[in-house]
Protein backbone atom coordinates (compact mmCIF):
# COMPACT_ATOMS: atom_id res chain seq x y z
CA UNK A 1 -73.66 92.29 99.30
CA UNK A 2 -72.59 89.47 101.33
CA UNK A 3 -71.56 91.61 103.98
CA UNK A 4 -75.19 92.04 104.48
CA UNK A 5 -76.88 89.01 103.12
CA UNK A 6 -78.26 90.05 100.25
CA UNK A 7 -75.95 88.14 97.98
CA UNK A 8 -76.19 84.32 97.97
CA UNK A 9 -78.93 82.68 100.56
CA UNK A 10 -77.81 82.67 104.40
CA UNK A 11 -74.06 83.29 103.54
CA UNK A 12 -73.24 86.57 105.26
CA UNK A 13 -70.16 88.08 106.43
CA UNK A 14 -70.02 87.94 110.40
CA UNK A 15 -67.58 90.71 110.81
CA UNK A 16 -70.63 93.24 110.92
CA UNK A 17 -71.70 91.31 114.29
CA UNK A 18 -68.29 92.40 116.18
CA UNK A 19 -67.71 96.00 114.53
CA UNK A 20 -69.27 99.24 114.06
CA UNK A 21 -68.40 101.08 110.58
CA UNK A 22 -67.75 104.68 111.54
CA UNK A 23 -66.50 106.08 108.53
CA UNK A 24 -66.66 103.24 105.69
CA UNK A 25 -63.54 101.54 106.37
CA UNK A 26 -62.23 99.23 109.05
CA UNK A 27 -59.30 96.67 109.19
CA UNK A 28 -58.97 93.33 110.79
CA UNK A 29 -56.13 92.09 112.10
CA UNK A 30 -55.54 88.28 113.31
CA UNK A 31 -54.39 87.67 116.23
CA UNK A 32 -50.84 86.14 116.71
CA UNK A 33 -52.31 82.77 117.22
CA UNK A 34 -54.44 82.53 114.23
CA UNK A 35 -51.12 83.44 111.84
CA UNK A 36 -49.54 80.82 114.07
CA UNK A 37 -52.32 78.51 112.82
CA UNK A 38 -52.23 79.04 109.20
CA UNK A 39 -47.88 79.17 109.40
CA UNK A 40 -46.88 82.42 109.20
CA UNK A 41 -44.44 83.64 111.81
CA UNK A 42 -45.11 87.66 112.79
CA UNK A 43 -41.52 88.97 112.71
CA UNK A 44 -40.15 89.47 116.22
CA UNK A 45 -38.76 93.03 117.93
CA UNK A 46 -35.20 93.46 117.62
């Protein structure tokens, strides 16, 4: 519901500005930078 606004008054979810939905599901993944930002450390190639 939020996704669309239809839940709570001008809270919406944003994501459906950026993506297209082509077959119900999508996945989001932050960039390195934004795990940086909240402390997590993406695992490095050996």
């Amino acid at each position: 519901e939020r996704m669309y606004g239809i839940g709570e008054p001008s809270i919406t979810d944003r994501l459906i500005d950026f993506v297209t939905a082509d077959t119900g599901s999508f996945y989001v993944v932050p960039s390195i930078e934004a795990l940086e930002a909240i402390g997590v450390t993406p695992p490095t190639a050996d």
